[in-house]
C-alpha atoms as a PDB file:
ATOM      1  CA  UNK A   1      13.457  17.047  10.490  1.00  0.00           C
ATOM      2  CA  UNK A   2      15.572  16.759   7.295  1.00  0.00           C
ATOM      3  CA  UNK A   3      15.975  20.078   5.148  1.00  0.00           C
ATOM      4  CA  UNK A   4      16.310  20.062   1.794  1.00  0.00           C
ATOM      5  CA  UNK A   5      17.051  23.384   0.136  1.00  0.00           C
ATOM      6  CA  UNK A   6      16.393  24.023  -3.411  1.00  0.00           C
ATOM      7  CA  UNK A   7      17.776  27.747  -5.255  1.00  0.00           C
ATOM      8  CA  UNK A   8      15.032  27.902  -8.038  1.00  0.00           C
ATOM      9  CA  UNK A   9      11.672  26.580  -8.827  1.00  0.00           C
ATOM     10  CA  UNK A  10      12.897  24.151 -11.548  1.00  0.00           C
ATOM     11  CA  UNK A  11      15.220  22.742  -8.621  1.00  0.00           C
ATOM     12  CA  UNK A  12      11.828  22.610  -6.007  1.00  0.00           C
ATOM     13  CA  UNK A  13       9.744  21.046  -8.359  1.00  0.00           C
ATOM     14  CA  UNK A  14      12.484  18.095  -8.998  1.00  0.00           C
ATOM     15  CA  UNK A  15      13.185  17.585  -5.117  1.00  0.00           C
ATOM     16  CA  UNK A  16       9.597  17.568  -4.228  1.00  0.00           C
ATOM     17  CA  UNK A  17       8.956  14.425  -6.434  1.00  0.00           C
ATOM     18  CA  UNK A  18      12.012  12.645  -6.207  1.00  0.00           C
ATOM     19  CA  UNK A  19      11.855  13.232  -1.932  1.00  0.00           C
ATOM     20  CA  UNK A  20       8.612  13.822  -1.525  1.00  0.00           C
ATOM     21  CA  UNK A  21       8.535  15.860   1.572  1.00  0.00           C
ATOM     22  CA  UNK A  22       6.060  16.417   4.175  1.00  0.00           C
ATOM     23  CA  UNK A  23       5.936  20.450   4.029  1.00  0.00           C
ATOM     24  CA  UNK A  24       7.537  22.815   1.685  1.00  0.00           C
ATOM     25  CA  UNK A  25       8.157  26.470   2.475  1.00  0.00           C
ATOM     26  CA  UNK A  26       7.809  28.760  -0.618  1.00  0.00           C
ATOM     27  CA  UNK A  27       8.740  31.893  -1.412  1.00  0.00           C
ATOM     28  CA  UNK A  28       7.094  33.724  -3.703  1.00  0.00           C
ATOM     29  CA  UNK A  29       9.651  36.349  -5.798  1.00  0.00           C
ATOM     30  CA  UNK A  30      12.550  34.693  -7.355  1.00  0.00           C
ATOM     31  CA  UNK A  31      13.939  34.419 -10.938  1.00  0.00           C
ATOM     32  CA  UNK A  32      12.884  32.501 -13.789  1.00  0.00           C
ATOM     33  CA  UNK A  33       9.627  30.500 -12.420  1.00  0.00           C
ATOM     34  CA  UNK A  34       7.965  32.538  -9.190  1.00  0.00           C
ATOM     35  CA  UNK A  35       6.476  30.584  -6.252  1.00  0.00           C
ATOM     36  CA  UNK A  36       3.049  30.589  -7.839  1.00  0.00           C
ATOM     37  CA  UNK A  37       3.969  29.255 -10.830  1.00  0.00           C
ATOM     38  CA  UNK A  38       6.265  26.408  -8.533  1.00  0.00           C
ATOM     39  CA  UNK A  39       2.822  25.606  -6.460  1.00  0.00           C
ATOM     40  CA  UNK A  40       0.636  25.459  -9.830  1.00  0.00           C
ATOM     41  CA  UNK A  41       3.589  22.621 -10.613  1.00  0.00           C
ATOM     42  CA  UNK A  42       3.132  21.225  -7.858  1.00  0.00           C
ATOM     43  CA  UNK A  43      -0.681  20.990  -8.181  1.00  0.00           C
ATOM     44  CA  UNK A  44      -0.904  19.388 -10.704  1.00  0.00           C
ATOM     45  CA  UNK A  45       1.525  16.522 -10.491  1.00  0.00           C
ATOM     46  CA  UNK A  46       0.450  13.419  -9.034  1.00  0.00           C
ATOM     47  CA  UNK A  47       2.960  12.945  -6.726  1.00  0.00           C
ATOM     48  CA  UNK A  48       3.190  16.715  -5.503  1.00  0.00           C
ATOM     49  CA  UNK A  49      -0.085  17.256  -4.764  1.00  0.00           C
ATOM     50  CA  UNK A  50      -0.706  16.310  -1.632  1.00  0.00           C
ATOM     51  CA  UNK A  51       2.251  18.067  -0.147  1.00  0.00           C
ATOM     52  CA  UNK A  52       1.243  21.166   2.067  1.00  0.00           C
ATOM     53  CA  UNK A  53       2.407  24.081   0.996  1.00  0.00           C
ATOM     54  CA  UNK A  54       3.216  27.465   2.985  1.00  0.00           C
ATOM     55  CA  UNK A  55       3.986  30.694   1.296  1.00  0.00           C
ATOM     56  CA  UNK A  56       6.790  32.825   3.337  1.00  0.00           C
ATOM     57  CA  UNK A  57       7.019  36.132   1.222  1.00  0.00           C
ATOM     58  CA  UNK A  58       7.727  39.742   1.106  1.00  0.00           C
ATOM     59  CA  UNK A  59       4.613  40.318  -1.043  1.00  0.00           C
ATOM     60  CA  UNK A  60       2.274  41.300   1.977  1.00  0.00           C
ATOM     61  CA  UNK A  61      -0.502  42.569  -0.701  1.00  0.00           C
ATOM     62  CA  UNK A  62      -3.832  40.757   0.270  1.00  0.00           C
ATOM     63  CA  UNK A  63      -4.263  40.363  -3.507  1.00  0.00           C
ATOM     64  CA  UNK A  64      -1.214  37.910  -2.931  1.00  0.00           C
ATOM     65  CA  UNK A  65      -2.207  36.407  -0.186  1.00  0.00           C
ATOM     66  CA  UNK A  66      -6.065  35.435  -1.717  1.00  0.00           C
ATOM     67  CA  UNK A  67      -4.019  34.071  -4.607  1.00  0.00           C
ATOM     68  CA  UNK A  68      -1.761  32.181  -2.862  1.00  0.00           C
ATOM     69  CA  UNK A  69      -4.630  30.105  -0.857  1.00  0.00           C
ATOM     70  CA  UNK A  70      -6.519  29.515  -3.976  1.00  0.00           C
ATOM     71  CA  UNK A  71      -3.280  28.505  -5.570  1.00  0.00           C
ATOM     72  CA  UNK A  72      -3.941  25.614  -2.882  1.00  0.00           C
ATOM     73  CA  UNK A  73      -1.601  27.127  -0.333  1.00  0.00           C
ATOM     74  CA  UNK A  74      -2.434  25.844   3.727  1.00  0.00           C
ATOM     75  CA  UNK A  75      -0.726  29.250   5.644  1.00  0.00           C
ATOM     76  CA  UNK A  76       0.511  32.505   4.553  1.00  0.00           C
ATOM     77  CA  UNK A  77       3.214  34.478   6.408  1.00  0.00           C
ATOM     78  CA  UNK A  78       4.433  37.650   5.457  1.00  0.00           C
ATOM     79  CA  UNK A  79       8.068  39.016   5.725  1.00  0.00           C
ATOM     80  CA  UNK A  80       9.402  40.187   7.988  1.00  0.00           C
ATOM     81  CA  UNK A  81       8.061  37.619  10.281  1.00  0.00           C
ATOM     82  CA  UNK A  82       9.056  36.364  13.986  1.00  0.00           C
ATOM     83  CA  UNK A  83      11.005  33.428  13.968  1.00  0.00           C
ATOM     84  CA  UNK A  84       8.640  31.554  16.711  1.00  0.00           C
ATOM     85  CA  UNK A  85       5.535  32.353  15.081  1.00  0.00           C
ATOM     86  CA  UNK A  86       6.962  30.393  12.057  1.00  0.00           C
ATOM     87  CA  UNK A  87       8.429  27.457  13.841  1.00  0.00           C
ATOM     88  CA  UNK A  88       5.163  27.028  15.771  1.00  0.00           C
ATOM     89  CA  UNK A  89       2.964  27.250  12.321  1.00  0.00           C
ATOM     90  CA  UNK A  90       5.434  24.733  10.771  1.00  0.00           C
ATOM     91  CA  UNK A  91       5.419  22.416  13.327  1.00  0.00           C
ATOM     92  CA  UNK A  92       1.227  22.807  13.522  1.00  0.00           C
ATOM     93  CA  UNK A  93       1.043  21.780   9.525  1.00  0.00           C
ATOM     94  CA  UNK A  94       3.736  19.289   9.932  1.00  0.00           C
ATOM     95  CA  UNK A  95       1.522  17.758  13.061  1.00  0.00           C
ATOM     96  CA  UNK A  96      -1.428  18.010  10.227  1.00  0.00           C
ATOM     97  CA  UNK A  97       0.275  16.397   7.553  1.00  0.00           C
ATOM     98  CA  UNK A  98       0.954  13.183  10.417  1.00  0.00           C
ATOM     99  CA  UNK A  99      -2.681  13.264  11.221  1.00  0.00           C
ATOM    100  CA  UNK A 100      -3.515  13.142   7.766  1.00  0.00           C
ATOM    101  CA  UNK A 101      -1.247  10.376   6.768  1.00  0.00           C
ATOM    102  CA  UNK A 102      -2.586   8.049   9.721  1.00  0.00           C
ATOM    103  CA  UNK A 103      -6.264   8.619   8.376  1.00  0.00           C
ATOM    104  CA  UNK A 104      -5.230   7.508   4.973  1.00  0.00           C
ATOM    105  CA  UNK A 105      -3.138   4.617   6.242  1.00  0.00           C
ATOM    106  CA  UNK A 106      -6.117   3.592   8.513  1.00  0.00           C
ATOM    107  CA  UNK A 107      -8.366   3.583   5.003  1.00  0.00           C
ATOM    108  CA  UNK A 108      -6.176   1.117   4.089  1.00  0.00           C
ATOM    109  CA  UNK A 109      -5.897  -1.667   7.005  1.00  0.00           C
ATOM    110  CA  UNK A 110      -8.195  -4.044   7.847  1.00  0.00           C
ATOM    111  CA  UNK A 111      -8.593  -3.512  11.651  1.00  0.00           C
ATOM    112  CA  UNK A 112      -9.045  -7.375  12.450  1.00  0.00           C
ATOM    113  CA  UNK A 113      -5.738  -8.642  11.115  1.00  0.00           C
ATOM    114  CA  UNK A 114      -3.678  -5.164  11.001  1.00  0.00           C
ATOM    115  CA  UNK A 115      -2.749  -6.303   7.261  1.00  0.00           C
ATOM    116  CA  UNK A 116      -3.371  -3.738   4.454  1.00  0.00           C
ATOM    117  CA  UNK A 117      -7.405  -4.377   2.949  1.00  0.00           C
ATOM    118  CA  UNK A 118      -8.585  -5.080  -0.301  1.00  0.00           C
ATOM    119  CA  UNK A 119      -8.342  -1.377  -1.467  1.00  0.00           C
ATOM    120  CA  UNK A 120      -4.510  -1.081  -0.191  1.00  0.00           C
ATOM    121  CA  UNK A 121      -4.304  -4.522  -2.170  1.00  0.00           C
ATOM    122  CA  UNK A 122      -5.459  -3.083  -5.720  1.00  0.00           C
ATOM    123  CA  UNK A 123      -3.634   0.228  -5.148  1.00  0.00           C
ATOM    124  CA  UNK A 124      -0.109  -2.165  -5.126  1.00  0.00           C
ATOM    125  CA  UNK A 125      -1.006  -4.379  -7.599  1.00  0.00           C
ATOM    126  CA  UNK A 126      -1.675  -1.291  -9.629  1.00  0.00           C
ATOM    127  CA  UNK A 127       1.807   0.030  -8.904  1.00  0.00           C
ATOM    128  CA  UNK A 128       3.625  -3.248  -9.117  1.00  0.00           C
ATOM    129  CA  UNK A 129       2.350  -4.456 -12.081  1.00  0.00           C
ATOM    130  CA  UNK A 130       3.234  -1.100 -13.929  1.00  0.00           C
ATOM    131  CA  UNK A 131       6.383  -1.482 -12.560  1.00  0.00           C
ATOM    132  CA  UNK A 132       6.520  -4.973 -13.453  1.00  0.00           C
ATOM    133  CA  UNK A 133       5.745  -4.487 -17.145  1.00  0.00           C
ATOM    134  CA  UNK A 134       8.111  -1.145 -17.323  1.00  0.00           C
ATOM    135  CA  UNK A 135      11.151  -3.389 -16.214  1.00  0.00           C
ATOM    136  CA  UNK A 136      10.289  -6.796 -17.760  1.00  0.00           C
ATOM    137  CA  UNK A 137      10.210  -8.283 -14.396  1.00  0.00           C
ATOM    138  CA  UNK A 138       8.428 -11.277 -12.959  1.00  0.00           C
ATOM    139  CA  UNK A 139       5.596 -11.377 -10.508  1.00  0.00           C
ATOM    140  CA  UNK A 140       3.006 -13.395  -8.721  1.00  0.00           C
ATOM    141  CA  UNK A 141      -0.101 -13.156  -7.249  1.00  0.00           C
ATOM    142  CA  UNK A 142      -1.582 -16.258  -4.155  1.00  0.00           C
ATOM    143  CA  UNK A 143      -4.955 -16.336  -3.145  1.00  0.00           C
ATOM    144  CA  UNK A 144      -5.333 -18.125   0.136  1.00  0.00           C
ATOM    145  CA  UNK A 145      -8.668 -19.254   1.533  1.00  0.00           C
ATOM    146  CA  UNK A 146      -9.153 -21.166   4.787  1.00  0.00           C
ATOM    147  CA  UNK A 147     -10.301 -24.492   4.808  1.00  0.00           C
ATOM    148  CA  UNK A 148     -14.057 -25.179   5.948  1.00  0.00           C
ATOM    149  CA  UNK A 149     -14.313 -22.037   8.161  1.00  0.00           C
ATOM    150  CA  UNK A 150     -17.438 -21.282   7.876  1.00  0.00           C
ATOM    151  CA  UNK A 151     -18.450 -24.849   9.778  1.00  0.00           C
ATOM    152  CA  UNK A 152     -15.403 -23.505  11.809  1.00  0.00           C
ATOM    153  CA  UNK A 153     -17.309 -20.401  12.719  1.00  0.00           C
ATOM    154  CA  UNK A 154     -20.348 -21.561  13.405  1.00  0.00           C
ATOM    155  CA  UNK A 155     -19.479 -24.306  15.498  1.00  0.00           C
ATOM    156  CA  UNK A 156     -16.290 -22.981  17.487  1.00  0.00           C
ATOM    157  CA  UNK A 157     -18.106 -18.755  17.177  1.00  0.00           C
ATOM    158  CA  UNK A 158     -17.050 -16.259  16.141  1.00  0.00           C
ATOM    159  CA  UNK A 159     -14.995 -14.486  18.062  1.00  0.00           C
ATOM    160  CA  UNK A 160     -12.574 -17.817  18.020  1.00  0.00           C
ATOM    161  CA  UNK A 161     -13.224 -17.554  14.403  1.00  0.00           C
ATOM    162  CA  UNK A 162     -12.027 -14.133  14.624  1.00  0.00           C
ATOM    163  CA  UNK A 163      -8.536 -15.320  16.205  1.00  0.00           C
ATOM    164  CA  UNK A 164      -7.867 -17.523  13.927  1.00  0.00           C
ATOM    165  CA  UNK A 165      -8.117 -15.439  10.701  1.00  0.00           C
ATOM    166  CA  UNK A 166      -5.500 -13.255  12.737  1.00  0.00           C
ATOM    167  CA  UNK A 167      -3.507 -15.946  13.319  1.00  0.00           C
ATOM    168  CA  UNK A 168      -3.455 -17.417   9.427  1.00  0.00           C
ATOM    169  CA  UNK A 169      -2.850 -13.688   8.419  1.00  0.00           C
ATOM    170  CA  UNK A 170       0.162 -13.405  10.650  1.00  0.00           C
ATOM    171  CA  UNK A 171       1.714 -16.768   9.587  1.00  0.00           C
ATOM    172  CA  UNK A 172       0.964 -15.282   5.889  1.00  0.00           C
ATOM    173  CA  UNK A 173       2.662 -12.159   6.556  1.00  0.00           C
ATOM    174  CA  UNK A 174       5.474 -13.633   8.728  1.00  0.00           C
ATOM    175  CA  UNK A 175       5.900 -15.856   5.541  1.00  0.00           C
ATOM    176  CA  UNK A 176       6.383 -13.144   2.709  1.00  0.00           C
ATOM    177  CA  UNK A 177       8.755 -11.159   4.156  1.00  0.00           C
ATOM    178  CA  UNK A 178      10.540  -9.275   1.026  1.00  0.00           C
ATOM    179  CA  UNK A 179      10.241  -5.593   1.198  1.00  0.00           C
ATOM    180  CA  UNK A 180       7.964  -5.024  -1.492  1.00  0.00           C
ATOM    181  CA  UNK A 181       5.940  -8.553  -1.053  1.00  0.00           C
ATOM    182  CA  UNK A 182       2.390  -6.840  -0.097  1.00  0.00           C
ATOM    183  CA  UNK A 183      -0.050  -9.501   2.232  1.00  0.00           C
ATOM    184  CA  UNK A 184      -3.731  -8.036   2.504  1.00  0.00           C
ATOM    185  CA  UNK A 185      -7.113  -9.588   3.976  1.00  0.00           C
ATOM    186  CA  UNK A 186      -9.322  -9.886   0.272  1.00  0.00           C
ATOM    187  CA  UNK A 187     -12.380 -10.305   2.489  1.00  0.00           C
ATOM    188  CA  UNK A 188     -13.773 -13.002   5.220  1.00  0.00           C
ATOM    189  CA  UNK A 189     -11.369 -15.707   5.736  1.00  0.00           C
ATOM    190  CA  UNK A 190      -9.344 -15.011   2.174  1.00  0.00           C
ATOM    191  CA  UNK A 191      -6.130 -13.280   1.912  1.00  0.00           C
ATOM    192  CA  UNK A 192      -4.095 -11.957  -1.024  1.00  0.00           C
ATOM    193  CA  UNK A 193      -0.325 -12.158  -1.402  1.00  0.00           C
ATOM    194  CA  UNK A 194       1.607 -10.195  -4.035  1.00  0.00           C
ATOM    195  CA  UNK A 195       5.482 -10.917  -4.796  1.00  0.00           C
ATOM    196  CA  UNK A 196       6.669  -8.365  -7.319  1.00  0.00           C
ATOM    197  CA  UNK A 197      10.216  -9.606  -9.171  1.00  0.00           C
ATOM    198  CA  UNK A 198      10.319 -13.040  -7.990  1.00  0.00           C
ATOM    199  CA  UNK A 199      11.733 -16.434  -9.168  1.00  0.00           C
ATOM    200  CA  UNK A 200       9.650 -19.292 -10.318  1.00  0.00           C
ATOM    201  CA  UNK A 201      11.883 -21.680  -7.748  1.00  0.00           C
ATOM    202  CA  UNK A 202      11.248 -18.853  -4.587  1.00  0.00           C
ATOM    203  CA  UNK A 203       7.717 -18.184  -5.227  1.00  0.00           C
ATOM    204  CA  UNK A 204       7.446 -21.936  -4.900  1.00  0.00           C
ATOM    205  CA  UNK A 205       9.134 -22.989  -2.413  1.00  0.00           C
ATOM    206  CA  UNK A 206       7.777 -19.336  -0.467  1.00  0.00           C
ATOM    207  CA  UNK A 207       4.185 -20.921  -1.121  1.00  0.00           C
ATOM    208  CA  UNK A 208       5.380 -24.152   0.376  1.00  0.00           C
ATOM    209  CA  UNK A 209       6.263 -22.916   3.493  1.00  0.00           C
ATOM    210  CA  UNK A 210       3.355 -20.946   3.978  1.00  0.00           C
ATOM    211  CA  UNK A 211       1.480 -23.837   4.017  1.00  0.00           C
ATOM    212  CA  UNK A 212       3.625 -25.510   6.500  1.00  0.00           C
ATOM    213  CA  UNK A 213       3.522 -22.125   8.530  1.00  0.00           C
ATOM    214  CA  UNK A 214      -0.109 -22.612   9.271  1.00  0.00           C
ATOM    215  CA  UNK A 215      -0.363 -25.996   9.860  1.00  0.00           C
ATOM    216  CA  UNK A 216       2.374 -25.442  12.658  1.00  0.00           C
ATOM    217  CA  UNK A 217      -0.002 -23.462  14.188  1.00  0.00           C
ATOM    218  CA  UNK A 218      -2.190 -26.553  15.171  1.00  0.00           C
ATOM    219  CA  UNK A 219      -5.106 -24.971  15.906  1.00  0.00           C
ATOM    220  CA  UNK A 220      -7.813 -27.991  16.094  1.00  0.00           C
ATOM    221  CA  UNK A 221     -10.630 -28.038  13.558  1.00  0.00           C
ATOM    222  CA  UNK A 222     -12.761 -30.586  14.446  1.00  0.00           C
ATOM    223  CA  UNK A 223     -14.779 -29.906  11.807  1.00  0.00           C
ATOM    224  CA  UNK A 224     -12.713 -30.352   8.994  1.00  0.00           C
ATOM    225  CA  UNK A 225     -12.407 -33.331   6.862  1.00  0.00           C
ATOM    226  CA  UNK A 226      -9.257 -32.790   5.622  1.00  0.00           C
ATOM    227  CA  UNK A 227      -7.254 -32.480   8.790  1.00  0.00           C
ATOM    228  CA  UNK A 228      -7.511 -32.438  12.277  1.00  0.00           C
ATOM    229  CA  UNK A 229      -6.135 -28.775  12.673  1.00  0.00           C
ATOM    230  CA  UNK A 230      -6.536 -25.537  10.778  1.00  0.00           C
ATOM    231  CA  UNK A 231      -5.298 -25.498   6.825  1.00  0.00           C
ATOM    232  CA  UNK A 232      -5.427 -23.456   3.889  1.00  0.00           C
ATOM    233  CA  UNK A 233      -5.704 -23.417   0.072  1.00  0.00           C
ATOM    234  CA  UNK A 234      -4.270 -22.055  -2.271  1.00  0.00           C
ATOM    235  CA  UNK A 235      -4.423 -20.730  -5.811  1.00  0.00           C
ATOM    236  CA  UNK A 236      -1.794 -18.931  -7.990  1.00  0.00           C
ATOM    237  CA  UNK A 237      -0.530 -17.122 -10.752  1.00  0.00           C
ATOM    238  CA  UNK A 238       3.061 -16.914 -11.991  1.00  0.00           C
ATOM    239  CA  UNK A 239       3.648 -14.345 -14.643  1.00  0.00           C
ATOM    240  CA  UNK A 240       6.887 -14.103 -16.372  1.00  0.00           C
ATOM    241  CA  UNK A 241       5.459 -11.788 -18.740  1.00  0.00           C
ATOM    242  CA  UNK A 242       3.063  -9.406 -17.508  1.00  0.00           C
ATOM    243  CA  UNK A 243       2.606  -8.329 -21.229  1.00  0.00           C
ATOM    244  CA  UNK A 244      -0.081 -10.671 -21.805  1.00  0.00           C
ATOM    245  CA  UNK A 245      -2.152  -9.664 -19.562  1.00  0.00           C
ATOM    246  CA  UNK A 246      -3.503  -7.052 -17.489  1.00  0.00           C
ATOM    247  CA  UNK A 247      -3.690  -7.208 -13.259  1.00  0.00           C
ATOM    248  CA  UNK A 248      -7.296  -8.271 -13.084  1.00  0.00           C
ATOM    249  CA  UNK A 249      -6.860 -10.670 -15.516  1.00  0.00           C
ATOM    250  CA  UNK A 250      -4.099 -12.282 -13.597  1.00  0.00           C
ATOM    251  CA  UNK A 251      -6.128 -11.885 -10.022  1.00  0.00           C
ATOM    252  CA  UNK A 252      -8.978 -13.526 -11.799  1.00  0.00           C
ATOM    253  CA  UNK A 253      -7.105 -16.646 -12.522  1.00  0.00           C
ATOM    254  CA  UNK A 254      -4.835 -16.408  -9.411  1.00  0.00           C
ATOM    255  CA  UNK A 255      -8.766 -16.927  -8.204  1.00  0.00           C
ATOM    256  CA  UNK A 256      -9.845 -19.588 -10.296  1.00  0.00           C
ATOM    257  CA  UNK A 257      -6.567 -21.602  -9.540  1.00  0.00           C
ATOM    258  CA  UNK A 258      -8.007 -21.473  -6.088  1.00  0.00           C
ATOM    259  CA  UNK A 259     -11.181 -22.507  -7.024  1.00  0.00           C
ATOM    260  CA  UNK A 260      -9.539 -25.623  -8.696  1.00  0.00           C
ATOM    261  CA  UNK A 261      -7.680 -26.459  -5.353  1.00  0.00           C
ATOM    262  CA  UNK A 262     -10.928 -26.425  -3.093  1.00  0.00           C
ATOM    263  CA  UNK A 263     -12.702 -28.794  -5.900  1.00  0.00           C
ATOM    264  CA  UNK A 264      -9.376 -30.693  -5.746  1.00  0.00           C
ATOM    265  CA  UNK A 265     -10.327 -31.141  -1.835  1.00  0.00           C
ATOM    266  CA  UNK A 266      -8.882 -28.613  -0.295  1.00  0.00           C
ATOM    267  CA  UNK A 267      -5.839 -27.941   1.677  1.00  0.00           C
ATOM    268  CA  UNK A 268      -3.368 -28.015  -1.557  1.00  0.00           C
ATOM    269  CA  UNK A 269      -2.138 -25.354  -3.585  1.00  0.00           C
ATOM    270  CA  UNK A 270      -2.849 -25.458  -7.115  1.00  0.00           C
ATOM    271  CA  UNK A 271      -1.070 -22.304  -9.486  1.00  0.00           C
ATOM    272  CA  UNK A 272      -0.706 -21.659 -13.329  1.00  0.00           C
ATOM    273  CA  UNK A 273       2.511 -20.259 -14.649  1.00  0.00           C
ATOM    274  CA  UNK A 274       2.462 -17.675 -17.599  1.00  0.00           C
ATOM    275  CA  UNK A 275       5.482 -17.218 -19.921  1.00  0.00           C
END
C-alpha cells in the first residue's frame, strides 16, 4: 500500500479528498481539530464519505469508543495495542473496502457486454457535463442502435443475437478509446457513447470509423434490407456550448437524431451540432 501521512486534521481532511484513500487511521487527541471533529468532516463531504475509518487512540473510555462508532467509525483499537492485531484488522477493512468496491462496480456493468449500464452512463454524463460547462469545453453524446435486430433475433435466436450485441459493443468500445470517452449498453441492442472535450473534426471522423468498425465484422444478416451483414445507426449531438442546455436535453436529441437516421433508412449516421 501507499501511506500518506497527514500532522493535523485540517491536513487529513485535504488529503482524503484530493487522494481519496481506501482506509484512514485516526487518532483521536491532537491539537486544533480532534479526530472526531476530522471524521464528522469527513462525513459529511461527498467525496469522504465512503472512506472507512478506524480510530487508533489512547482514549480507552467506552464513552469514546460508543462515540466513535456512531461518529461512523468501522473498528476501534485502543493504545497501547499489538502491532499484529492492527495489521491484521487493517488488512481485514482494507479486504472490505475491495469487496465493497467490486459490488458497486458490478451495479454498474451490464453483464452481457462487460460495458458500464445505463446507470454508470447517467452517473458520467452527470460528471462530464459539469465538468464540461465549468471549463467551457466541448462534448458529444452518439446513440447507436443496430439495424433490424429484432428480425435478427428472432430469426437467427437469441443467444446468436446475444453475440452479436457483444460483438457491436466491443467494436464500439475498441473505437472510443480516449481515457475519459465512456461506452455503455442504453438497453437491448442500443449503446451510448460519451466524448467529453472533443473536436468537431475527431468526433467525426471517430463516428466514421465506428461505423466501418462494425461492418468489418461481417457478420451476415440475412434479414436486413440494407446490407447483407450486420450495421448500425447512428444519432448525435455536438455541443460546443453546453450552456444552452442541460444533459438530458442533449441525450434527448442525441436520440431523436437517431430516430431521424432509422426514418432516413437506416445504417447512416445523422448528428446536430450546437454552438
Amino acid at each position: 500500500m501507499d501511506v500518506l501521512v497527514a500532522k493535523s486534521g485540517q491536513q487529513a481532511l485535504k488529503i482524503a479528498e484530493l487522494h481519496q484513500p481506501t482506509l484512514i487511521l485516526l487518532d483521536v487527541v491532537m491539537p486544533e481539530m480532534d479526530g472526531f471533529e476530522v471524521i464528522t468532516h469527513l462525513k459529511r463531504n461527498e467525496k469522504t464519505h465512503s472512506i472507512p475509518v478506524i480510530f487508533i487512540t489512547g482514549l480507552s473510555d467506552v464513552e469514546s469508543e460508543v462515540k466513535g462508532f456512531k461518529l461512523g467509525a468501522c473498528d476501534y483499537i485502543s493504545k497501547p495495542f499489538n502491532a499484529v492485531i492492527v495489521n491484521s484488522r487493517v488488512k481485514l477493512h482494507l479486504d472490505l473496502a475491495r469487496q465493497r468496491t467490486m459490488l458497486q462496480n458490478l451495479a454498474h456493468i451490464d453483464p452481457l457486454t462487460s460495458l458500464g449500464n445505463r446507470r454508470m452512463f447517467n452517473n458520467a454524463l452527470e460528471q462530464e457535463w459539469a465538468t464540461a460547462k465549468r471549463d467551457k469545453r466541448p462534448m458529444a453524446i452518439l446513440m447507436i442502435d443496430i439495424d433490424f435486430f429484432k428480425p435478427y433475433n428472432d430469426n437467427y435466436g437469441h443467444p446468436i443475437g446475444d453475440e452479436v450485441i457483444q460483438k457491436v459493443g466491443r467494436a464500439i468500445k475498441d473505437t472510443f478509446i480516449r481515457p475519459r470517452d465512456v461506452t455503455a449498453r442504453y438497453g437491448g441492442e442500443e449503446f451510448v457513447v460519451i466524448l467529453p472535450d472533443v473536436s468537431e473534426e475527431l468526433f467525426q471522423g471517430k463516428v466514421q470509423k465506428c461505423c466501418e468498425a462494425i461492418f468489418a465484422l461481417n457478420i451476415k444478416h440475412e434479414y436486413s434490407s440494407v446490407a447483407e451483414v450486420v450495421t448500425v445507426s447512428i444519432g448525435g449531438i455536438y455541443c460546443n456550448n453546453v450552456d444552452s442546455l442541460d444533459c438530458n436535453q442533449a441525450v434527448e436529441q442525441a436520440d431523436e437524431q437517431l430516430y431521424q437516421a432509422k426514418t432516413n433508412g437506416r445504417n447512416q449516421v445523422q448528428w446536430k451540432s450546437i454552438r
